[in-house]
C-alpha atoms as a PDB file:
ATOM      1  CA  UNK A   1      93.061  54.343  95.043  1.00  0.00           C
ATOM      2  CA  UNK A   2      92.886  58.314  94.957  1.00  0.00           C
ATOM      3  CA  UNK A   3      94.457  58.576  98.047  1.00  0.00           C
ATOM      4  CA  UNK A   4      97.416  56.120  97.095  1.00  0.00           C
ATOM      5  CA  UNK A   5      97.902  58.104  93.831  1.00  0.00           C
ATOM      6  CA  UNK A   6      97.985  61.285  95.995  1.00  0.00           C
ATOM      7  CA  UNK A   7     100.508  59.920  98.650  1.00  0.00           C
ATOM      8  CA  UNK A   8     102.851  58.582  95.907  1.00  0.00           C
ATOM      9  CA  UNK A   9     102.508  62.144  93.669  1.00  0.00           C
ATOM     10  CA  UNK A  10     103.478  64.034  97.395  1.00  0.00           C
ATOM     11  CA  UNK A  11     106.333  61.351  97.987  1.00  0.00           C
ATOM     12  CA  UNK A  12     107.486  62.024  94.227  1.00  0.00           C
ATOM     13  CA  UNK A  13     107.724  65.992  94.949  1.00  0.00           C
ATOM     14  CA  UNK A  14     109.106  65.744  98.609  1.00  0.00           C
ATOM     15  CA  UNK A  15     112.023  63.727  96.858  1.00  0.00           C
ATOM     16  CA  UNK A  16     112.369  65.781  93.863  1.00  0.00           C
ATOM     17  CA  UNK A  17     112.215  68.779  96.399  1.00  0.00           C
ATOM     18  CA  UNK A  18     115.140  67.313  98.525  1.00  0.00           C
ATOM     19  CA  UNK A  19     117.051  66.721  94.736  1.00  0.00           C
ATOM     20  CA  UNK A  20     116.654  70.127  94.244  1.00  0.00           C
ATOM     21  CA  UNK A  21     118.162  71.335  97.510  1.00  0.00           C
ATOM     22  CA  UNK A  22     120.777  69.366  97.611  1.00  0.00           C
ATOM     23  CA  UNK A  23     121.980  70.379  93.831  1.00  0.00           C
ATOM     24  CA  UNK A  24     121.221  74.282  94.293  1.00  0.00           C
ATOM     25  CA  UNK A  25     121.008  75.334  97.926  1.00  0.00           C
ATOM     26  CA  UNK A  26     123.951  73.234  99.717  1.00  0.00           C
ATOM     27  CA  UNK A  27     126.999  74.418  97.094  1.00  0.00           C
ATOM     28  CA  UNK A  28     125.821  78.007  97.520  1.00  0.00           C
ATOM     29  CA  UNK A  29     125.569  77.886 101.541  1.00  0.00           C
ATOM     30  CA  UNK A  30     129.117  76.140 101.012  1.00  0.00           C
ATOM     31  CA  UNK A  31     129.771  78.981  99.076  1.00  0.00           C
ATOM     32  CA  UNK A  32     128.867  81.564 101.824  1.00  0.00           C
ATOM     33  CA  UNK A  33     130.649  79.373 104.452  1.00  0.00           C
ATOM     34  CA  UNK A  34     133.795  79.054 102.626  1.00  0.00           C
ATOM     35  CA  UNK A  35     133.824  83.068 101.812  1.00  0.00           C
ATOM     36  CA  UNK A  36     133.332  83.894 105.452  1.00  0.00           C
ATOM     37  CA  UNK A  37     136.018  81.400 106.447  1.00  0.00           C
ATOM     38  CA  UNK A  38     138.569  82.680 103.786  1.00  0.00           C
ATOM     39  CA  UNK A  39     137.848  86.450 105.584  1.00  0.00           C
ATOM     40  CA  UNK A  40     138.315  84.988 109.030  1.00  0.00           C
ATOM     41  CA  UNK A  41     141.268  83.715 108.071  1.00  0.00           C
ATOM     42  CA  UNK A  42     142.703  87.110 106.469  1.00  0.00           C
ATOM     43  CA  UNK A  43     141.499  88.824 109.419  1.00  0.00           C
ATOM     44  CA  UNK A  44     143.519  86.581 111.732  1.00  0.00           C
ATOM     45  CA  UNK A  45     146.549  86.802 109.936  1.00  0.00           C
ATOM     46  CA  UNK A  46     146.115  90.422 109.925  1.00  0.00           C
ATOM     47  CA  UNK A  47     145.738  90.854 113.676  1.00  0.00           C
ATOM     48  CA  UNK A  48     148.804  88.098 114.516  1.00  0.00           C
ATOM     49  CA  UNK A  49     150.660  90.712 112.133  1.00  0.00           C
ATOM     50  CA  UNK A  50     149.466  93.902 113.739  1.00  0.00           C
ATOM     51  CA  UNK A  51     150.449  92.222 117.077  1.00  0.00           C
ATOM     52  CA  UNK A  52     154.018  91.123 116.352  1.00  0.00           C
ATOM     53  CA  UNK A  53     154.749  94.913 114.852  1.00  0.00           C
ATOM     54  CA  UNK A  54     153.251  96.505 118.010  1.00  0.00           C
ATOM     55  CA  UNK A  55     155.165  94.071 120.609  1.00  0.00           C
ATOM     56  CA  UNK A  56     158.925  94.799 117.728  1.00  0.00           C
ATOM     57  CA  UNK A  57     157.764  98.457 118.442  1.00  0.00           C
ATOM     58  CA  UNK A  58     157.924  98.315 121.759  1.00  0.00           C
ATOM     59  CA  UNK A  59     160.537  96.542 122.337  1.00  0.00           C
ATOM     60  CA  UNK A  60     162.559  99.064 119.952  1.00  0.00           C
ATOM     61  CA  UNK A  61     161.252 101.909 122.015  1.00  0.00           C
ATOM     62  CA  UNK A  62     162.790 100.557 125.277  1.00  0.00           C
ATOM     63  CA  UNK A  63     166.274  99.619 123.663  1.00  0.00           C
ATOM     64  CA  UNK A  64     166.439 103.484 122.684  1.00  0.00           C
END
């Protein structure tokens, strides 16, 4: 009967334990995930940008 009550008090706390993880730990990795893809995204916009002025100014410097 020990053992039982033992088992169900560990299978109590494993599920509490997932509870808590999935309320606190999974928004705030989202969190992280969502911050790093918002910075790849600037960065990529920022390079496309830095590549169309470089290709304009070259093309400008072969018209003249």
């Amino acid at each position: 009967m020990i053992r039982f009550a033992q088992l169900a008090l560990a299978g109590i706390a494993g599920i509490l334990a997932l509870k808590v993880l999935g309320i606190l730990v999974l928004p705030i990795l989202g969190l992280a995930v969502g911050i790093f893809a918002v910075a790849l995204k600037a960065l990529l916009v920022l390079a496309v940008g830095w590549f169309v002025l470089r290709l304009l100014r070259g093309r400008k410097a072969e018209a003249t």
